[in-house]
Protein backbone atom coordinates (compact mmCIF):
# COMPACT_ATOMS: atom_id res chain seq x y z
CA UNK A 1 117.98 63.26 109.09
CA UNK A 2 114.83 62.48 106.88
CA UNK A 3 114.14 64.87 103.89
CA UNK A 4 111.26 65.75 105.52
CA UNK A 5 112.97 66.96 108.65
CA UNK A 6 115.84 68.46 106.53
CA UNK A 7 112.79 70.57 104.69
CA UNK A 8 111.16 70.80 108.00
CA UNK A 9 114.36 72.26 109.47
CA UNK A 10 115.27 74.73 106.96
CA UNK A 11 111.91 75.71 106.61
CA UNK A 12 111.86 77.23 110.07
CA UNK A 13 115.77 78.64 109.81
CA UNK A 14 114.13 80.83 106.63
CA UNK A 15 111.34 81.97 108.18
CA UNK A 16 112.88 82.61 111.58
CA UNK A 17 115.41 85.07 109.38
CA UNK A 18 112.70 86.79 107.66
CA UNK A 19 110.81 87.52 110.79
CA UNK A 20 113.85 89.32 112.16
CA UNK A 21 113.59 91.81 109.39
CA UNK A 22 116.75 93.56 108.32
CA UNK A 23 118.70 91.95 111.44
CA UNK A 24 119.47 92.78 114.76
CA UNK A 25 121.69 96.08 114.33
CA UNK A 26 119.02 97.60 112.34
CA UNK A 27 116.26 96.53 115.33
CA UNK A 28 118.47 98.04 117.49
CA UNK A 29 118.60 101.32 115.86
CA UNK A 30 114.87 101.43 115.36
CA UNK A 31 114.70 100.87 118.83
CA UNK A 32 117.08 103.77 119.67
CA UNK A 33 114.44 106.29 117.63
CA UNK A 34 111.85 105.38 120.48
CA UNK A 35 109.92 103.40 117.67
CA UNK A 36 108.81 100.03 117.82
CA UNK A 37 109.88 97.08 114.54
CA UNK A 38 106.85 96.47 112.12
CA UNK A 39 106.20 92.69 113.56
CA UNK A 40 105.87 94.54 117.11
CA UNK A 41 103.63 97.24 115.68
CA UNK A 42 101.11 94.67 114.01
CA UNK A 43 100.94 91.36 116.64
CA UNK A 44 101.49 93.35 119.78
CA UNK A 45 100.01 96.83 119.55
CA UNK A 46 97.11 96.33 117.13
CA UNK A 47 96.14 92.96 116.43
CA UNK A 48 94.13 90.74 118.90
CA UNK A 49 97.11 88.16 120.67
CA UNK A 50 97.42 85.60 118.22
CA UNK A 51 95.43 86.52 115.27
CA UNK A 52 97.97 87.31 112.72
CA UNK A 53 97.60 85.51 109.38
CA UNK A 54 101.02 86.53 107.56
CA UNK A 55 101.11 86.75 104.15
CA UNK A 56 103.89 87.08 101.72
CA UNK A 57 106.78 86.44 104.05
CA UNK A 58 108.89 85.10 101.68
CA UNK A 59 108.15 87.39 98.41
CA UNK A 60 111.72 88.74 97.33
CA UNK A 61 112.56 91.91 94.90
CA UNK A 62 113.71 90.68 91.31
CA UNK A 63 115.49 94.08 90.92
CA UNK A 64 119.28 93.69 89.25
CA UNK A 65 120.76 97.06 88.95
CA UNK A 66 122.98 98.74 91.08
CA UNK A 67 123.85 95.77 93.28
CA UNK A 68 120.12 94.83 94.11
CA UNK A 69 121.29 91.27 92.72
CA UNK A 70 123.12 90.94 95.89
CA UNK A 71 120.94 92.11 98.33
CA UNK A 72 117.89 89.56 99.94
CA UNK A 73 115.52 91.68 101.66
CA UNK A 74 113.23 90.28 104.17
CA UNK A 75 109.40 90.66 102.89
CA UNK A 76 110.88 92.93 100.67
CA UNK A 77 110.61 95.87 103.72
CA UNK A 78 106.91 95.35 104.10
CA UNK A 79 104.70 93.03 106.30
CA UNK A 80 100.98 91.99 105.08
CA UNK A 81 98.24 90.09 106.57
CA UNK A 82 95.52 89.15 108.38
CA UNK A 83 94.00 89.53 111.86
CA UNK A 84 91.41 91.19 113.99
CA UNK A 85 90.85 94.13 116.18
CA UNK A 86 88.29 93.79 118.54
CA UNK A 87 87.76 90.39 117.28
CA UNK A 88 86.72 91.65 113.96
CA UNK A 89 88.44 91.13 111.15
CA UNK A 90 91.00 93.68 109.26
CA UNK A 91 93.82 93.34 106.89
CA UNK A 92 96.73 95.31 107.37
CA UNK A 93 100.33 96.02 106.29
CA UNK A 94 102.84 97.37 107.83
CA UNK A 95 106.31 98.94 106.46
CA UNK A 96 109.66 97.55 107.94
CA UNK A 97 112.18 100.33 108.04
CA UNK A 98 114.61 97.95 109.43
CA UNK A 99 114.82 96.78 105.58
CA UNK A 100 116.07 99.19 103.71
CA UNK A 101 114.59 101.66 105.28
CA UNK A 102 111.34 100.17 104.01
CA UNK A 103 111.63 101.84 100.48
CA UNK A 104 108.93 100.81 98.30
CA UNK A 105 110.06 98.83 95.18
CA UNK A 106 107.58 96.90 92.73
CA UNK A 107 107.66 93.38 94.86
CA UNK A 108 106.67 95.38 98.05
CA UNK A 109 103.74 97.67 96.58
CA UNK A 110 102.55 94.15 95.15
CA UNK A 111 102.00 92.74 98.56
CA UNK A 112 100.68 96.21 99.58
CA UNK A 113 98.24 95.79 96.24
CA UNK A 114 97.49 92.27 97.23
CA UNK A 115 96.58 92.62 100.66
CA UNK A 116 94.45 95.85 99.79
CA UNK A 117 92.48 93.66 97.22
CA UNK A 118 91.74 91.10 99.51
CA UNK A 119 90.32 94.56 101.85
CA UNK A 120 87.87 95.10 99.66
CA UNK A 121 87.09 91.83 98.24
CA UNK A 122 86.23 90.15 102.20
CA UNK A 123 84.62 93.71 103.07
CA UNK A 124 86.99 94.60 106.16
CA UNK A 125 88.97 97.75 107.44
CA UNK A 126 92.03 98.10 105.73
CA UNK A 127 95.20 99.41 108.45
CA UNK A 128 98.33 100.81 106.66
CA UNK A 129 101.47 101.64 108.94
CA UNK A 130 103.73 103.84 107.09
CA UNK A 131 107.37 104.10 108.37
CA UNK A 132 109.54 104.31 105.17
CA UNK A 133 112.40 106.48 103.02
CA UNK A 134 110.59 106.41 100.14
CA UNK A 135 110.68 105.02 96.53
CA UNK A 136 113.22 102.44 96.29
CA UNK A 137 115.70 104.55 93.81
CA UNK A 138 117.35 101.51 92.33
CA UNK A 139 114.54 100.25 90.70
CA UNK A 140 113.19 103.23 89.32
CA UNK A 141 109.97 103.00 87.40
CA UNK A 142 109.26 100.14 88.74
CA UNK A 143 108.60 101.76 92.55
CA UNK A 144 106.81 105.10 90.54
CA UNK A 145 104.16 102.13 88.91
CA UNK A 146 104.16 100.43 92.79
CA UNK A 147 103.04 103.96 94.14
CA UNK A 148 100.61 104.50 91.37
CA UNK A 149 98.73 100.95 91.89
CA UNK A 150 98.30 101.89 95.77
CA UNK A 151 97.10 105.19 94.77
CA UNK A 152 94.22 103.34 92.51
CA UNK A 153 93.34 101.25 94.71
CA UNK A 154 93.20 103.92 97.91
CA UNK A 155 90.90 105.46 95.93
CA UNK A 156 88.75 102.36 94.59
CA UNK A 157 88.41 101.02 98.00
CA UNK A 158 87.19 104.60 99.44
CA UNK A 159 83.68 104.65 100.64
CA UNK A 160 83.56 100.39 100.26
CA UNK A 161 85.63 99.95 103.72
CA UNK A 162 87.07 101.99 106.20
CA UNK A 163 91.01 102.92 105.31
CA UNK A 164 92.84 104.07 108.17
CA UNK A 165 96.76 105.26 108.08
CA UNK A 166 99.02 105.47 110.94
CA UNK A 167 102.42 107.29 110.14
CA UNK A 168 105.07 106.13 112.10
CA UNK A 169 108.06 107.48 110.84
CA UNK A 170 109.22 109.04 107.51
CA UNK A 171 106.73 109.29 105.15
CA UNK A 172 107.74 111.25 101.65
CA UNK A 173 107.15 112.80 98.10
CA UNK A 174 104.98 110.41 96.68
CA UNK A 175 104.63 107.96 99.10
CA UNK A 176 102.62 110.59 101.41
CA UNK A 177 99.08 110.08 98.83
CA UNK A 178 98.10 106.97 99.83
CA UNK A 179 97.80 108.18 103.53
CA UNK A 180 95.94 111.41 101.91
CA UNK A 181 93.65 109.40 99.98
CA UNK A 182 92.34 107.00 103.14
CA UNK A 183 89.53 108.27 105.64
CA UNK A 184 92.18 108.66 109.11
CA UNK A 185 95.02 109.40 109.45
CA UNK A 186 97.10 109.17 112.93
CA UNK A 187 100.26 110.63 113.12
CA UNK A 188 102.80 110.49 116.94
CA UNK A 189 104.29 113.21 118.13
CA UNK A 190 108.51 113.13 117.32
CA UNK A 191 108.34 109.99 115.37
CA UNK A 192 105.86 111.24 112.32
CA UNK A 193 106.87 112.39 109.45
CA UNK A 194 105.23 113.78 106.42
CA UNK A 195 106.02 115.96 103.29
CA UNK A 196 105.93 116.37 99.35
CA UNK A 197 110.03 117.82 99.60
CA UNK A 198 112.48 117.50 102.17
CA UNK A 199 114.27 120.21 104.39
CA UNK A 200 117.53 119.65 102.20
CA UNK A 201 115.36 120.31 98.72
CA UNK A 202 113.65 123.52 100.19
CA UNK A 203 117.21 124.72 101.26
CA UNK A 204 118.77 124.17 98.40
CA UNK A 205 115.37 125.38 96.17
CA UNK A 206 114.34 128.21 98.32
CA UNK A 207 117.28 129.12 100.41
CA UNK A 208 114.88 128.55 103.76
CA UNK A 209 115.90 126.80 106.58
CA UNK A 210 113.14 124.41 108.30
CA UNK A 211 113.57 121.75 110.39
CA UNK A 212 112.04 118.47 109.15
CA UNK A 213 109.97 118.26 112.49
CA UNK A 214 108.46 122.21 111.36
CA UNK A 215 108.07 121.05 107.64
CA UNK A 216 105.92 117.67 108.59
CA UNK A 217 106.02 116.51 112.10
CA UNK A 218 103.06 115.80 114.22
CA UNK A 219 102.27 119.22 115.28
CA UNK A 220 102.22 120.72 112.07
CA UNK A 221 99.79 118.02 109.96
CA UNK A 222 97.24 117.69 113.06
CA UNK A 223 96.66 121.57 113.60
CA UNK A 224 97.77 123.37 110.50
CA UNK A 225 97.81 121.93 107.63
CA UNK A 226 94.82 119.10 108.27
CA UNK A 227 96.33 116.36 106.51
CA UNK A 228 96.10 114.23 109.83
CA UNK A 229 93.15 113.44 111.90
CA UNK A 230 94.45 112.43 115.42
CA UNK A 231 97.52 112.93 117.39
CA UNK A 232 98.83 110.79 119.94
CA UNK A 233 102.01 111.17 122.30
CA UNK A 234 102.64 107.72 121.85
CA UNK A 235 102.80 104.45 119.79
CA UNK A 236 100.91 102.72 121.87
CA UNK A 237 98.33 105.73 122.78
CA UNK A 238 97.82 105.78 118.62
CA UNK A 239 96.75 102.05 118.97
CA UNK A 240 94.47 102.06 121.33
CA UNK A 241 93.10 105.12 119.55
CA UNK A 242 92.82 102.80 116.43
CA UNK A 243 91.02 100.56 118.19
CA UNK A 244 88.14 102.83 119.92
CA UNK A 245 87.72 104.44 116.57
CA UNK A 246 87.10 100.92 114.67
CA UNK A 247 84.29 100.29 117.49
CA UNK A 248 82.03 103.23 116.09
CA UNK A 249 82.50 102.08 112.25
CA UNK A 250 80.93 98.90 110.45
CA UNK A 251 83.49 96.78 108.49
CA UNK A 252 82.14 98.00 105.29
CA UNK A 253 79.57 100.25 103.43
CA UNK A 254 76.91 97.39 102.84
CA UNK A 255 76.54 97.33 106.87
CA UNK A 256 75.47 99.32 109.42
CA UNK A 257 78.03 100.43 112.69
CA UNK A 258 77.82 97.79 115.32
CA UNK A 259 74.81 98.47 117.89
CA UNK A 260 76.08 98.45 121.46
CA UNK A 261 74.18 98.99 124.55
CA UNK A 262 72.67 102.42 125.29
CA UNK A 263 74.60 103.85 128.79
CA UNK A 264 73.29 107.76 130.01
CA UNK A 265 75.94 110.43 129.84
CA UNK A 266 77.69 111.30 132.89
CA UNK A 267 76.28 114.35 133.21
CA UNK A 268 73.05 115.07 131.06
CA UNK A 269 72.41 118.22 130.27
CA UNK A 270 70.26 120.52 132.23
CA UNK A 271 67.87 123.61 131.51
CA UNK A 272 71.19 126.34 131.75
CA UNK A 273 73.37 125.00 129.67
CA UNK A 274 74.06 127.77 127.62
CA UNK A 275 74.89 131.69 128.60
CA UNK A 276 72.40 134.16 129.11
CA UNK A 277 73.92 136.42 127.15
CA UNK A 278 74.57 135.63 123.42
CA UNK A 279 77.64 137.38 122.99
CA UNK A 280 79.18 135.28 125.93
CA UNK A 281 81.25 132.25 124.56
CA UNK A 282 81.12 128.55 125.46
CA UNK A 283 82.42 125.09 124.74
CA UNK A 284 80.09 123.08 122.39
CA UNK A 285 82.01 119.76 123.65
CA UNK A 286 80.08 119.90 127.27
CA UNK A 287 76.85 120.07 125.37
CA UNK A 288 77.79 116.91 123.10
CA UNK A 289 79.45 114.99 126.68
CA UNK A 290 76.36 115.86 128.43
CA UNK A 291 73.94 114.31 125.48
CA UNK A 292 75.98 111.11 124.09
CA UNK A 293 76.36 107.38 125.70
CA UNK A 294 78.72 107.69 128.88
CA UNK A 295 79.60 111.08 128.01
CA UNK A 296 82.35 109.52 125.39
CA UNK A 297 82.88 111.74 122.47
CA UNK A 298 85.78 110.99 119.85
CA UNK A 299 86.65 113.64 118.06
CA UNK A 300 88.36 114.00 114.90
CA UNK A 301 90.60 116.78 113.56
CA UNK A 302 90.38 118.12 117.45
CA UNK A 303 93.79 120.54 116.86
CA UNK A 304 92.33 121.96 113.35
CA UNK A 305 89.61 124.56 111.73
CA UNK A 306 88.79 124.18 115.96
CA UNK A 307 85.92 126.64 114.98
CA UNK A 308 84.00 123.71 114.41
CA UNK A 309 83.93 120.25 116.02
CA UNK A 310 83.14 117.21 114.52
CA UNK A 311 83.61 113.44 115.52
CA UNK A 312 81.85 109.98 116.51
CA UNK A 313 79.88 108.87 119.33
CA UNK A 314 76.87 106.90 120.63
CA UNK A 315 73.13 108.15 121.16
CA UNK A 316 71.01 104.66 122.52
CA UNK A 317 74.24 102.44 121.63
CA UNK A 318 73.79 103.87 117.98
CA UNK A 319 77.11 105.24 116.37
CA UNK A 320 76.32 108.51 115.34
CA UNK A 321 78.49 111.50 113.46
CA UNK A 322 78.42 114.73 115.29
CA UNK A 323 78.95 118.30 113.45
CA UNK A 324 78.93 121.38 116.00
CA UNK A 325 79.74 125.27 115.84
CA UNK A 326 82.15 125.88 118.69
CA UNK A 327 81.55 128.85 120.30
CA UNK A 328 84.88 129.55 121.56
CA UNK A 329 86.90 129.52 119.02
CA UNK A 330 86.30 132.65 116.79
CA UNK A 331 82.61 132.38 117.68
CA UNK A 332 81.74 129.28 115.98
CA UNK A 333 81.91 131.10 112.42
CA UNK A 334 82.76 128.82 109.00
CA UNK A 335 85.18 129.31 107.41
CA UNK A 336 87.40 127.69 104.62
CA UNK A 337 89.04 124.95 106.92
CA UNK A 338 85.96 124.64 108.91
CA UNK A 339 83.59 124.20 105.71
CA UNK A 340 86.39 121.46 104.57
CA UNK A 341 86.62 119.50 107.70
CA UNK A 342 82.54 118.94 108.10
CA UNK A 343 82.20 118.18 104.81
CA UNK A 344 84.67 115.40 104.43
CA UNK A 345 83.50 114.00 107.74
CA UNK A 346 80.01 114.20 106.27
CA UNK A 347 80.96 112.38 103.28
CA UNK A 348 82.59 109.52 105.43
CA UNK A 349 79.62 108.91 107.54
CA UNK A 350 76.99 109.19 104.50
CA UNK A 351 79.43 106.53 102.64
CA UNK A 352 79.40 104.27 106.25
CA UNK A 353 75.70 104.32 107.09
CA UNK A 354 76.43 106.88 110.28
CA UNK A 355 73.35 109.17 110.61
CA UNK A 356 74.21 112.78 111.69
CA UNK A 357 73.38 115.49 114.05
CA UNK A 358 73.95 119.05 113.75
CA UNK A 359 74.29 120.81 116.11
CA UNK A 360 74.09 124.90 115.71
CA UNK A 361 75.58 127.60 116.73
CA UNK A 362 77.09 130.53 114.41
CA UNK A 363 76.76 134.18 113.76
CA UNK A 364 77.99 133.04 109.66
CA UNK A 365 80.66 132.98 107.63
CA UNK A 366 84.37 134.66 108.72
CA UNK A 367 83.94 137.96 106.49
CA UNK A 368 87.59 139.21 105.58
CA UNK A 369 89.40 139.34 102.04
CA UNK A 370 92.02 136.70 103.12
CA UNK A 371 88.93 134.38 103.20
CA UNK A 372 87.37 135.64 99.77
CA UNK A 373 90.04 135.19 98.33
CA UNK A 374 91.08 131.64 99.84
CA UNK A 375 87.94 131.30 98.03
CA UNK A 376 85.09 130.56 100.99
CA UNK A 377 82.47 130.83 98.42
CA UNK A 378 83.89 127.26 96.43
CA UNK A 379 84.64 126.01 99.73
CA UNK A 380 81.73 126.83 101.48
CA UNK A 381 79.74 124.70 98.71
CA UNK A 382 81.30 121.72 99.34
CA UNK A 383 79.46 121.78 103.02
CA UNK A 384 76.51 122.76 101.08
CA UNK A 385 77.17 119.83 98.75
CA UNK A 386 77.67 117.15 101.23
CA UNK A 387 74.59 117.82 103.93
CA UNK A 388 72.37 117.82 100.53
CA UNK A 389 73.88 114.47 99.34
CA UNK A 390 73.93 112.59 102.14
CA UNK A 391 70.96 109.85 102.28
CA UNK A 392 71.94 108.94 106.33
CA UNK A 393 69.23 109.97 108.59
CA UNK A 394 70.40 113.69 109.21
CA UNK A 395 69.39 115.47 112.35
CA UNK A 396 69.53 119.15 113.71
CA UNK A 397 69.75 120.85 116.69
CA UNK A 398 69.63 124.54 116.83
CA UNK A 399 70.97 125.82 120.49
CA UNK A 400 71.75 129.61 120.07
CA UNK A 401 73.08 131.67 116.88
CA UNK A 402 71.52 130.32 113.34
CA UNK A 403 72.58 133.71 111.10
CA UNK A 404 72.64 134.20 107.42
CA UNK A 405 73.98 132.03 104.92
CA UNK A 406 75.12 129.86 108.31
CA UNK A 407 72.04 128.68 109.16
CA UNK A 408 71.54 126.70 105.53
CA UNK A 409 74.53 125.33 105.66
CA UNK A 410 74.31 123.69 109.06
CA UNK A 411 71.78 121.01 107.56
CA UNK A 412 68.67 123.25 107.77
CA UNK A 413 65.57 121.99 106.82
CA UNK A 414 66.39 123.13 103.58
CA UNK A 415 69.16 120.95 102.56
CA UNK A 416 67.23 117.89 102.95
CA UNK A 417 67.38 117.65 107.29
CA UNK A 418 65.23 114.84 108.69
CA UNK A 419 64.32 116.63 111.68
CA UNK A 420 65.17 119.54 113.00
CA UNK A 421 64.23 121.01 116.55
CA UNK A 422 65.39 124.25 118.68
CA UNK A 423 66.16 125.23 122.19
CA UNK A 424 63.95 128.46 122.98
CA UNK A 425 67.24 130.47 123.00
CA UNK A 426 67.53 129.74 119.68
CA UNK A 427 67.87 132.64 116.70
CA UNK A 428 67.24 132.18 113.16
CA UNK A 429 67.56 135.39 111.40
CA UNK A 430 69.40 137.20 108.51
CA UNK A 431 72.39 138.47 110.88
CA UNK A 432 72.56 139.57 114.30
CA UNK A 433 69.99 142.18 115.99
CA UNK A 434 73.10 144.86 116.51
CA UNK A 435 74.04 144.76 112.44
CA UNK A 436 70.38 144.33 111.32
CA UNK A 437 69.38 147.34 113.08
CA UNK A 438 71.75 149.65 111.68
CA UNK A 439 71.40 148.71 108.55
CA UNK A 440 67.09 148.37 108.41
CA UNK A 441 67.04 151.32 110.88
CA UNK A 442 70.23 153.61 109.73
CA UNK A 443 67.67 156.64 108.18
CA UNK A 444 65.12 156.62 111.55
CA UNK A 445 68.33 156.42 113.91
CA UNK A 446 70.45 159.08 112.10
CA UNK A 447 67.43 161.39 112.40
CA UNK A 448 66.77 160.76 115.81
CA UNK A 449 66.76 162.88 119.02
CA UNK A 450 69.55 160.58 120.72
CA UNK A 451 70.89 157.95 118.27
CA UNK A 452 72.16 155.56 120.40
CA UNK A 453 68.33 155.22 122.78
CA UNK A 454 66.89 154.86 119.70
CA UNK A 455 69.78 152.31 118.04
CA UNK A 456 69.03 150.39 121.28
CA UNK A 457 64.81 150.27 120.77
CA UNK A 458 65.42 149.36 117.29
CA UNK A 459 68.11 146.23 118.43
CA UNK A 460 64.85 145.43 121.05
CA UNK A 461 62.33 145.35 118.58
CA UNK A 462 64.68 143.07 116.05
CA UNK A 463 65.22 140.91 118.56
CA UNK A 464 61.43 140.29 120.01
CA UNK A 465 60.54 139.81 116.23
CA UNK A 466 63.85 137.49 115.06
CA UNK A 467 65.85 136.57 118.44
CA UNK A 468 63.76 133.38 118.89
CA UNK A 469 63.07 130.31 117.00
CA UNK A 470 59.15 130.90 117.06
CA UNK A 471 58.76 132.74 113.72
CA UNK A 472 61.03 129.62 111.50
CA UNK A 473 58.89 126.88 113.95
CA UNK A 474 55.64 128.57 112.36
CA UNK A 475 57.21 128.45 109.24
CA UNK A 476 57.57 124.58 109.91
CA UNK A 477 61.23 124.61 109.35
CA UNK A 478 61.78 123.97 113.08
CA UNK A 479 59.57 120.66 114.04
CA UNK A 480 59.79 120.69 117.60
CA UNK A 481 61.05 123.57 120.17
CA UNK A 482 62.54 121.78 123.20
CA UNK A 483 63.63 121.95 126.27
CA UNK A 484 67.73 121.34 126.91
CA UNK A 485 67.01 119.05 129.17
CA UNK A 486 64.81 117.17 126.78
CA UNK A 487 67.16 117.01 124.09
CA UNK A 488 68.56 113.20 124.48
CA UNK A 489 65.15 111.54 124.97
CA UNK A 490 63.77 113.22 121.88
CA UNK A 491 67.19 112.53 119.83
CA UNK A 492 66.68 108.72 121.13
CA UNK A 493 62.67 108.70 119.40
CA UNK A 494 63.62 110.80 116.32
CA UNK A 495 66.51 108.22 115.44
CA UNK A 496 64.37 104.84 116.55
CA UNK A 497 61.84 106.43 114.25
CA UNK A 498 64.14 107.10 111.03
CA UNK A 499 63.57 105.39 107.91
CA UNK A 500 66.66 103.19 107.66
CA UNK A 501 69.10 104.00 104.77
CA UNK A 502 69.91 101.92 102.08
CA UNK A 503 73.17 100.18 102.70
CA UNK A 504 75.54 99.66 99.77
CA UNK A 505 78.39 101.89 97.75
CA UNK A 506 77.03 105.21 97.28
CA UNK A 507 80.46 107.43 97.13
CA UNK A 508 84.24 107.46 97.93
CA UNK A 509 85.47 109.82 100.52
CA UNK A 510 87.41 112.28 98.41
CA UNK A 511 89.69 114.27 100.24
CA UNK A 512 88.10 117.23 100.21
C-alpha cells in the first residue's frame, strides 16, 4: 500500500471513530432515554441534508490528572460547525453526552468559543444544543475559565445575531447561563433539564424532597419560572419549531427580517369581534389570527405571565413583533412577570429591526402587596424603559380597556408610539367608570335619596364622558378611530409608510 493510501486509510478509520462519539454502548443508552446522539440532532433534525461543515473533529483534551491521560474523548464531548437552516446559513454546536456525559472541560468550551466567534464575525444565527453533566471536575479551573469565556461571549454576541438554545437533556449549576443569556430558549418535555443545584444538594441543604423533573423539567421553566421560551413534546417538534422561528428573524442586527409574500388571514376580523359588555372576557389570540398573514401567529413564552401575549408574525409578508393584553387571563392586567416578558421581547425585536404593534387591552396594574412588594414599580419600568427605547417603527392598537398607569405603558403616544389608532369601543381613562364614580362621586352618592340609582347615574355619566376613545382622539393622542374590520388594511399603509430604522448594533438583549 502507498503512503498515501496508508494516510488515506487511517485517515478515514480516525474520523469514522470520532463520528461515533463515545461508542456504541453509550449510543445505545442515549437511545434508551428517548433522546437522539448529537450528530443526529445537528445533520438530521436541524440542518438542511447535507450542509454540515464540521469543525474541530479531531481537537482532544490535554488534561493529565486523575486518569484524563488515559482517556481520548471524541471532539472532546462537543460537536461544532457549519450549515444552514432554511438554506441560510447558521453555526451551531451541539453537546455529545455520549462522551463523558458531555462535561465541559477547557478543549471543549474552546470549540464552543471558536465556533461562537465565527457567529458573530460571518453575521449568522448562532444554535447551541445543550445535553451535558456539567463542568468536567477533573480539570477544574480550567472548565470554570471554559464556562466564563461562553458566558462573555453570550453576552457580546447579544443583540449582533440571533442566539437560540435548545436543552436537551441535563443542563446544570453553571452551565445553565449561557442558555439564560441567549434570546430562545426551547426546552422538551421529559428529556429537559435545568437548575443552579441538584435534587441531592437541596436534600441534603434543605432537607426537601423534589424530584429533578419538579426542580427543572420542562413544565416548570416554560410556565413558572420563565427561563424557557417554547415547549415542545418532542425532539423533533422542537426542530421544526427552530426552524419556523428562524423564518421571522434576519441573520443579524445590520439586516432587516426576510420579506415574504403577503397571504390574508384565514379569518379576518369582522365588526363584533369583541363583547358587548366590558366586563365579559375574551381571547386576544383570535384578534391577532384574524389580523396577521394566514392567520399564523408564533408565540413566545405561551405557558408564562399568560396575562399578556407576545410573539412573531407577518402583516403584508413583513415580520412583525406582537405585544397584547389577554383578556382572559386575570383580565389582561400587568403585572411583574407580564411587565418582564414584553419588555425583553421588546428589546429583542428593537435589537433585530422587527417593528411592533400593541395591541391594548387592560384595566392596569395587579394591585395587591405580594406585587408591591415583588417590586411592580422597578419592574413595571423596565416595560416603560423598553417601548421608550426602541427606534423600530412601533404601532398601537387600542381595542377595549386603556386604564391608568396601563395605558402609558402599552406604547401610548407618549412613550414615543408611531401611530396609534382605536376601535370605537375603546376607553382611555384614569380607571374604570364603577371605581371612578365612587371615588369622584362618594359625597353626592352618600347624601343621596337612594345611593345605589344615583351610584348608577354617576357610573352613566363617567362613562358617556371617558368610556370612549373620542376625548384622547381630540387630544391627538389617538390618530385614527377605526373600524375592526378595517384594522389590517390600515396596519398594511401605516407600516408601508414608516420611516425605515437604522440597521446596525444598537443593544444586547439582557435578560431582563
Amino acid at each position: 500500500m502507498s503512503s498515501i493510501m496508508k494516510s488515506v486509510s487511517d485517515f478515514l478509520s480516525r474520523f469514522s471513530q470520532k463520528q461515533k462519539g463515545g461508542g456504541e454502548k453509550a449510543i445505545e443508552k442515549q437511545k434508551k432515554k428517548g433522546k437522539h446522539t448529537a450528530r443526529e440532532r445537528v445533520e438530521d433534525l436541524l440542518l438542511d441534508s447535507g450542509t454540515f461543515l464540521e469543525t474541530d473533529l479531531f481537537v482532544e483534551h490535554s488534561a493529565r490528572d486523575f486518569g484524563m491521560d488515559r482517556k481520548e474523548l471524541a471532539g472532546d464531548g462537543v460537536i461544532t460547525g457549519f450549515g444552514k437552516v432554511n438554506d441560510s446559513p447558521v453555526a451551531v454546536f451541539a453537546q455529545d453526552f455520549t462522551v463523558a456525559g458531555g462535561s465541559l472541560g477547557r478543549a471543549h468550551a474552546a470549540k464552543i468559543v471558536k465556533v461562537m466567534d465565527a457567529a458573530g464575525e460571518s453575521g449568522i444565527p448562532l444554535i447551541g444544543i445543550n445535553d451535558s453533566g456539567g463542568a468536567r471536575i477533573q480539570e477544574g479551573v480550567e472548565s470554570l475559565c471554559g464556562y466564563g469565556d461562553i458566558f462573555f461571549r453570550n453576552t457580546r454576541l447579544s443583540g449582533v445575531v440571533p442566539q437560540i438554545s435548545i436543552i436537551l437533556g441535563p443542563c446544570a449549576g453553571g452551565a445553565v447561563y449561557s442558555p439564560a443569556l441567549t434570546d430562545f430558549v426551547f426546552v422538551v418535555n421529559r428529556i429537559s433539564n435545568m437548575f443552579i443545584t441538584g435534587p441531592q444538594v437541596i436534600k441534603t441543604v434543605l432537607g426537601e424532597d423534589v424530584t429533578q423533573e419538579e426542580l427543572g423539567g420542562a413544565r416548570t421553566q416554560t410556565a413558572i419560572t420563565g427561563n424557557a421560551h417554547f415547549y415542545s413534546e418532542s425532539e423533533v417538534e422542537a426542530f421544526a419549531t427552530v426552524k419556523k422561528l428562524l423564518t421571522f428573524l434576519p441573520a443579524n442586527s445590520s439586516e432587516k427580517p426576510p420579506l415574504h409574500r403577503s397571504v390574508p388571514p384565514l379569518k379576518p376580523l369582522s365588526d363584533d369581534v369583541i363583547p358587548d359588555d366590558r366586563k365579559q372576557a375574551y381571547s386576544v389570540r383570535d384578534i391577532i389570527r384574524g389580523l396577521v398573514d394566514s392567520s399564523d401567529f408564533l408565540e413566545v413564552h405561551e405557558q408564562w405571565a399568560r396575562n399578556i401575549v407576545v410573539g412573531l408574525a407577518r402583516l403584508g409578508g413583513r415580520t412583525i413583533g406582537i405585544i397584547a393584553n389577554q383578556p382572559k387571563v386575570l383580565a389582561g392586567v400587568l403585572d411583574v412577570n407580564a411587565s418582564d416578558k414584553a419588555a425583553r421581547f421588546i428589546r429583542f425585536c428593537d435589537a433585530f429591526n422587527i417593528p411592533l404593534l400593541t395591541m391594548v387591552d387592560t384595566p392596569g396594574y395587579l394591585p395587591g402587596v405580594d406585587q408591591e412588594h415583588a417590586g411592580v414599580i422597578r419592574h413595571g419600568a423596565k416595560l416603560l424603559y423598553a417601548y421608550s427605547e426602541a427606534t423600530v417603527p412601533k404601532l398601537t392598537l387600542i381595542m377595549r380597556k386603556a386604564y391608568g398607569g396601563a395605558y402609558i405603558a402599552m406604547c401610548s403616544r407618549h412613550l414615543g408610539a408611531d401611530f396609534v389608532t382605536s376601535w370605537p369601543s375603546g376607553e382611555i381613562a384614569v380607571m374604570g367608570p364603577e371605581g371612578a364614580a365612587n371615588i369622584i362621586f362618594r359625597k353626592d352618592i352618600a347624601e343621596a335619596d337612594d345611593p345605589d340609582a344615583c351610584r348608577q347615574e354617576k357610573i352613566d355619566e363617567y362613562e358617556d364622558k371617558f368610556s370612549n376613545p373620542y376625548v384622547a382622539a381630540s387630544k391627538g393622542y389617538i390618530d385614527t378611530i377605526i373600524r375592526s374590520s378595517q384594522t389590517r388594511d390600515t396596519l398594511l399603509s401605516v407600516l408601508e409608510l414608516a420611516v425605515p430604522d437604522k440597521v446596525g448594533r444598537k443593544h444586547g438583549n439582557i435578560p431582563l
